[in-house]
C-alpha atoms as a PDB file:
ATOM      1  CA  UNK A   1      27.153  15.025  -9.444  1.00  0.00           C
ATOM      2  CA  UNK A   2      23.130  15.189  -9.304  1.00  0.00           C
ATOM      3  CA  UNK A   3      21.274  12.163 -10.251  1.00  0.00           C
ATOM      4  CA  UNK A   4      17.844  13.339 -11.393  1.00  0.00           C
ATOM      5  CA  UNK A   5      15.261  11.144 -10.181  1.00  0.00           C
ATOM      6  CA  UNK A   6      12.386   9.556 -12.176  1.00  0.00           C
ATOM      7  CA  UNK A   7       9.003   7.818 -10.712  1.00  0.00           C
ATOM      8  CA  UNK A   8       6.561   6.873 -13.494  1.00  0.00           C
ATOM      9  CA  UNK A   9       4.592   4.278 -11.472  1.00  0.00           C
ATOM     10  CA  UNK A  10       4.267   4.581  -7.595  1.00  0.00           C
ATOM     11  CA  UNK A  11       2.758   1.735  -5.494  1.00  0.00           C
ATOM     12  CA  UNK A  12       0.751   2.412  -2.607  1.00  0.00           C
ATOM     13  CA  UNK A  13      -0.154  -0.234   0.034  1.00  0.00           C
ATOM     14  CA  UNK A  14      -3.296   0.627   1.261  1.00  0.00           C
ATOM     15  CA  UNK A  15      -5.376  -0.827   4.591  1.00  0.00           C
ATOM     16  CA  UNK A  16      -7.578   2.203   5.829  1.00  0.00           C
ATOM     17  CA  UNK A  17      -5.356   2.762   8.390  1.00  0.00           C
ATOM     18  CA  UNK A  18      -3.922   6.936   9.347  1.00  0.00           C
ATOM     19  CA  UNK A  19      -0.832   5.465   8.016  1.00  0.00           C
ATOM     20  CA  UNK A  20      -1.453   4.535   5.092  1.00  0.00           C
ATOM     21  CA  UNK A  21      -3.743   7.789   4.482  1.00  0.00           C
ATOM     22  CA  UNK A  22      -0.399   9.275   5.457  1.00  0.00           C
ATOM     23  CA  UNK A  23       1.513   7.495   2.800  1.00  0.00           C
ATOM     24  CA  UNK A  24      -1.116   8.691   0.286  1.00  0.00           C
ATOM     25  CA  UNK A  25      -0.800  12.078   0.883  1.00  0.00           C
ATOM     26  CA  UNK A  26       3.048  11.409   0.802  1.00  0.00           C
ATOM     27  CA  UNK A  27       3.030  10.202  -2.267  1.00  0.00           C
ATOM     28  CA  UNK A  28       0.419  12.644  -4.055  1.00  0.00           C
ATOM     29  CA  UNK A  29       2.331  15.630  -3.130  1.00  0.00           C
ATOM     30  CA  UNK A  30       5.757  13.520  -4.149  1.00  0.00           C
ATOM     31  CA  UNK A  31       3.864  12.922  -7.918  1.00  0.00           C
ATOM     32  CA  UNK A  32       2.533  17.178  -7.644  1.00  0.00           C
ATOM     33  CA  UNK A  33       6.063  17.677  -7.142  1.00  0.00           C
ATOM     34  CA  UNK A  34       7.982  15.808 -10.176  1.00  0.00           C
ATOM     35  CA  UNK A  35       8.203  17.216 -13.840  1.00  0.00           C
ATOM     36  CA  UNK A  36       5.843  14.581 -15.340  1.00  0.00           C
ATOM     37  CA  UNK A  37       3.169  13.290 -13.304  1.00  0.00           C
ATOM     38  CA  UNK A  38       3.866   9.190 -12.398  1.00  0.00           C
ATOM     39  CA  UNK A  39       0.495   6.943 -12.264  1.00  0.00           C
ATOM     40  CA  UNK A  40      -0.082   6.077  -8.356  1.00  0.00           C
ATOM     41  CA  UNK A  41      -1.358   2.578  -7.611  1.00  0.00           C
ATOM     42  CA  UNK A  42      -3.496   1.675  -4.275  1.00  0.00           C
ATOM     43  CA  UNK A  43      -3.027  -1.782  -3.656  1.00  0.00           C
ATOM     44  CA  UNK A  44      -5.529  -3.532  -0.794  1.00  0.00           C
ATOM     45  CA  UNK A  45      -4.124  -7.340   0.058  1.00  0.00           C
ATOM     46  CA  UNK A  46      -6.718  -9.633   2.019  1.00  0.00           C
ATOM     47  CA  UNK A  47      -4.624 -11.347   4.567  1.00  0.00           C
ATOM     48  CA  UNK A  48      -5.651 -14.924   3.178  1.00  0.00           C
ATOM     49  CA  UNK A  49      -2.879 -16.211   6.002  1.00  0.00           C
ATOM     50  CA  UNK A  50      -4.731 -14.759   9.125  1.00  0.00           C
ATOM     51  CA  UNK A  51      -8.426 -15.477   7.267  1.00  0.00           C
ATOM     52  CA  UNK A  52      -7.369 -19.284   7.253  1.00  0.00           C
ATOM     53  CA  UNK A  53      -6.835 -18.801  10.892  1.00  0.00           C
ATOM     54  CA  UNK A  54      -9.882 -17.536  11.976  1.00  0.00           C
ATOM     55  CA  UNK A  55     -11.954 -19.711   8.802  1.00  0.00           C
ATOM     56  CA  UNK A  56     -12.490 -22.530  10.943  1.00  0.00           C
ATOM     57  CA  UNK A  57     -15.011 -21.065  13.373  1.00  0.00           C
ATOM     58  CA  UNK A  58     -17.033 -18.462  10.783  1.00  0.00           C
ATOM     59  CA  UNK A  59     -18.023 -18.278   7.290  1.00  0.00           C
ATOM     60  CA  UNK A  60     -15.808 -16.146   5.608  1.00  0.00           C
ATOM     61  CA  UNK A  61     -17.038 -14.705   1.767  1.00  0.00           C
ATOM     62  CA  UNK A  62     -13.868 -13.549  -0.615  1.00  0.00           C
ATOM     63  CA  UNK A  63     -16.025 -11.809  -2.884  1.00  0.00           C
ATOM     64  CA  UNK A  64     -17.215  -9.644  -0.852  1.00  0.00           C
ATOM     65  CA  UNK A  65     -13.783  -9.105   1.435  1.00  0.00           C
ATOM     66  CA  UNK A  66     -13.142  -8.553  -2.147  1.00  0.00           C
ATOM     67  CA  UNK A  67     -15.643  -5.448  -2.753  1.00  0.00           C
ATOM     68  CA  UNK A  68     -15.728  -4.484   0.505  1.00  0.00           C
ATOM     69  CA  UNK A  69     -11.557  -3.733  -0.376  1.00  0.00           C
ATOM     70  CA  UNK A  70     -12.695  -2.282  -3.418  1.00  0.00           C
ATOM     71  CA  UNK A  71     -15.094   0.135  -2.009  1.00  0.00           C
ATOM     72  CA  UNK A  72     -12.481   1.531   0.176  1.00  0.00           C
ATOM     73  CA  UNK A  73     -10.056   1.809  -2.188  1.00  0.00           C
ATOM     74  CA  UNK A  74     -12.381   3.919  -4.991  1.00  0.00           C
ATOM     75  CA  UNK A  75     -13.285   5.944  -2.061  1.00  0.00           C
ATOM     76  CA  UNK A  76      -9.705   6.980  -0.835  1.00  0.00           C
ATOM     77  CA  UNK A  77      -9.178   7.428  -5.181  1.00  0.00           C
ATOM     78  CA  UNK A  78     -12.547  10.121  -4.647  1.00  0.00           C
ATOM     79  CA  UNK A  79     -10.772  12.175  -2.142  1.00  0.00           C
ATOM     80  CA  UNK A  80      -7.398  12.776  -4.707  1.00  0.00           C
ATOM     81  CA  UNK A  81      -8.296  15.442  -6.671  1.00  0.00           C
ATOM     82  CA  UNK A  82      -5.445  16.254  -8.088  1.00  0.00           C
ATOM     83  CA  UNK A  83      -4.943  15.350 -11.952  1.00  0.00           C
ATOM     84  CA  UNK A  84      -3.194  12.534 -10.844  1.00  0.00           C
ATOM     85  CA  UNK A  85      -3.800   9.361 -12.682  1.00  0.00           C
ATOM     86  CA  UNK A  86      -4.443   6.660  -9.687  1.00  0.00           C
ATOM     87  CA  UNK A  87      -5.586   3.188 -10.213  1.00  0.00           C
ATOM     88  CA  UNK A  88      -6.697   0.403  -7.632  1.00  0.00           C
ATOM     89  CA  UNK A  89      -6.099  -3.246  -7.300  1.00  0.00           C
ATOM     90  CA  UNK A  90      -7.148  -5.887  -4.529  1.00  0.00           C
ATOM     91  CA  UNK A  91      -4.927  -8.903  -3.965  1.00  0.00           C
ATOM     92  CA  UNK A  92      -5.438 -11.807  -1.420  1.00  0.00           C
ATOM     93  CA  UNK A  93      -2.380 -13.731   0.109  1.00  0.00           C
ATOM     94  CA  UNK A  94       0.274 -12.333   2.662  1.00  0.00           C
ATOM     95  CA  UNK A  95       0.228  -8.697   2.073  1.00  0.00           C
ATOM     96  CA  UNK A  96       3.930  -8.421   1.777  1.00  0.00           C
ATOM     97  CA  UNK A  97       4.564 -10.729  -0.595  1.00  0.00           C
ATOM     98  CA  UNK A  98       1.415  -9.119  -2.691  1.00  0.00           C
ATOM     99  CA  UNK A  99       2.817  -5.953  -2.472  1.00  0.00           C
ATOM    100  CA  UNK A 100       6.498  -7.110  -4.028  1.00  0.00           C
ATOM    101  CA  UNK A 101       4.847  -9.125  -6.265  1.00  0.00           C
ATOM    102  CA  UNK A 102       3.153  -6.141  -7.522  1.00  0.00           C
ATOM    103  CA  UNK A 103       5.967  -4.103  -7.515  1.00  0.00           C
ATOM    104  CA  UNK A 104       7.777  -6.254  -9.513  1.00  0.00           C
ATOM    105  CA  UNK A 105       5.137  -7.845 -11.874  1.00  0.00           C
ATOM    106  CA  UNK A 106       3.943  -3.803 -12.709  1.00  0.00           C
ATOM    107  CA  UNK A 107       6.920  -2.590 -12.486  1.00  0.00           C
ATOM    108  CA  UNK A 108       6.970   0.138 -10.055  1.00  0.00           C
ATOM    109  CA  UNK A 109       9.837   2.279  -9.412  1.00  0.00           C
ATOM    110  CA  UNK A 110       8.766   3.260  -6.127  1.00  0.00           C
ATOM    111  CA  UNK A 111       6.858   1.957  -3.077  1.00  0.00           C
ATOM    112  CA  UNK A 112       5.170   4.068  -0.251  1.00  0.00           C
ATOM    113  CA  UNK A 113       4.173   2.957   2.822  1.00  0.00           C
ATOM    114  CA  UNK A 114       3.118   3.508   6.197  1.00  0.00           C
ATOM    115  CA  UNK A 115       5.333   2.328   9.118  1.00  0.00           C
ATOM    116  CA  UNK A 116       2.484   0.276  10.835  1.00  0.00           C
ATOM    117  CA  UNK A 117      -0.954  -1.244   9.692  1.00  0.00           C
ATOM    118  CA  UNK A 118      -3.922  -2.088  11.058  1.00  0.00           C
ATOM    119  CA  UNK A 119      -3.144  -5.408  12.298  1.00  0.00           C
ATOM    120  CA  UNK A 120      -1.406  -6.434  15.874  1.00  0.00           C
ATOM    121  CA  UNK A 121       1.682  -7.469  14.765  1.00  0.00           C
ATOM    122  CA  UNK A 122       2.068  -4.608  12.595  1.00  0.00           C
ATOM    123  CA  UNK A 123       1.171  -2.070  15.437  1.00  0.00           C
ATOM    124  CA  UNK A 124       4.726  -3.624  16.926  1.00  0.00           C
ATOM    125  CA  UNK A 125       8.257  -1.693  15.876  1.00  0.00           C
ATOM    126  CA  UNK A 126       7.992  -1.530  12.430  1.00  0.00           C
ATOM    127  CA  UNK A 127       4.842  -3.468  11.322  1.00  0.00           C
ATOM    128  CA  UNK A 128       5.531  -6.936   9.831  1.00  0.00           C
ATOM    129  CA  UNK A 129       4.304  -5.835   6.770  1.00  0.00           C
ATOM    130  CA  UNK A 130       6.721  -3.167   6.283  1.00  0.00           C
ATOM    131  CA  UNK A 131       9.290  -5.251   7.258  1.00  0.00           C
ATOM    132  CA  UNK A 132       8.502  -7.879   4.649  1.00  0.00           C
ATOM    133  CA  UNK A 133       8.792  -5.120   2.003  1.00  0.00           C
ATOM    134  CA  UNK A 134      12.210  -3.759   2.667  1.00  0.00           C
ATOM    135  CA  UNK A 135      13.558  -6.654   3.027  1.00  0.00           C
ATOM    136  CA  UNK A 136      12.083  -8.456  -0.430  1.00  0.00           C
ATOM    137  CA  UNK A 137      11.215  -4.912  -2.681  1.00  0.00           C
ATOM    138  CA  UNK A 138      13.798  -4.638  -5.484  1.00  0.00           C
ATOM    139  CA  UNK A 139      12.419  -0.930  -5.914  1.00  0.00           C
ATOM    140  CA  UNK A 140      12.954   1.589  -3.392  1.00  0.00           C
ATOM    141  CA  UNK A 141      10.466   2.102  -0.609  1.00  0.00           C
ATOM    142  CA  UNK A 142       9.798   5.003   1.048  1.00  0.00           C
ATOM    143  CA  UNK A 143       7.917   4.355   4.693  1.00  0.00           C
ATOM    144  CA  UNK A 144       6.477   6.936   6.246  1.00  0.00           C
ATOM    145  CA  UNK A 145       6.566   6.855  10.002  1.00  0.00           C
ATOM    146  CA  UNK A 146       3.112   6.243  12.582  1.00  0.00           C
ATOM    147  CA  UNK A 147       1.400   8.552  14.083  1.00  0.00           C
ATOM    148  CA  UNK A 148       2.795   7.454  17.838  1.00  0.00           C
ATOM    149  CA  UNK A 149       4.732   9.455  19.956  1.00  0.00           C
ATOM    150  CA  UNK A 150       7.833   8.332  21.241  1.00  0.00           C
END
């Protein structure tokens, strides 16, 4: 038996990392390649949990962490120029709760991501991030591996 399969609305996390360029391109030529082109979704999450951290000693400004995400994201939406509807959305909190919340709240019937972020503890294994999503996501997530050898 083949089961067809449908993606309307893909979700993809999004720090400026290779990775998650990677997952980009993943996913745009995954939406070229379906019958009916699915809306793709960058989501940037401010790390509100490792901000707290470093609060204490400098002055840290949400708004423009905020537009700052914001500019990145319209300028990875520039590059696709493919007639492939994407949106953007900035969240703050820990980015893998964000990213299932978003998931579920919009949604999305599939998630893709890059193995590994930008962050430390995300450049370990599989990032922390990425771990946070397949364990939590109730849609399936497709991770795309880092660019290290090995």
């Amino acid at each position: 038996m083949i089961i067809t399969v449908m993606y309307k609305k893909i979700l993809v996390p999004y720090d400026g990392s290779s990775n998650a360029e990677k997952a980009v391109g993943h996913a745009i030529e995954l939406a070229k390649a379906l019958p009916e082109t699915p809306q793709i979704t960058l989501l940037n999450v401010i790390d509100v949990h490792y901000i707290v951290q470093i609060a204490e000693s400098i002055y840290v400004d949400m708004e423009s962490l905020e537009a700052y995400s914001r500019s990145v994201l319209t300028a990875m939406k520039e590059k696709i120029k493919d007639d492939i509807p994407v949106e953007i959305a900035v969240k703050s909190g820990r980015p893998w709760e964000e990213i299932v919340n978003e998931a579920e709240e919009g949604k999305y019937d599939l998630i893709v991501m890059g193995s590994h972020g930008l962050g430390f503890i995300d450049r370990l294994l599989v990032g922390s991030t990425t771990q946070g999503v397949l364990r939590h996501a109730k849609c399936p997530v497709l991770v795309i591996n880092s660019d290290r050898e090995g």
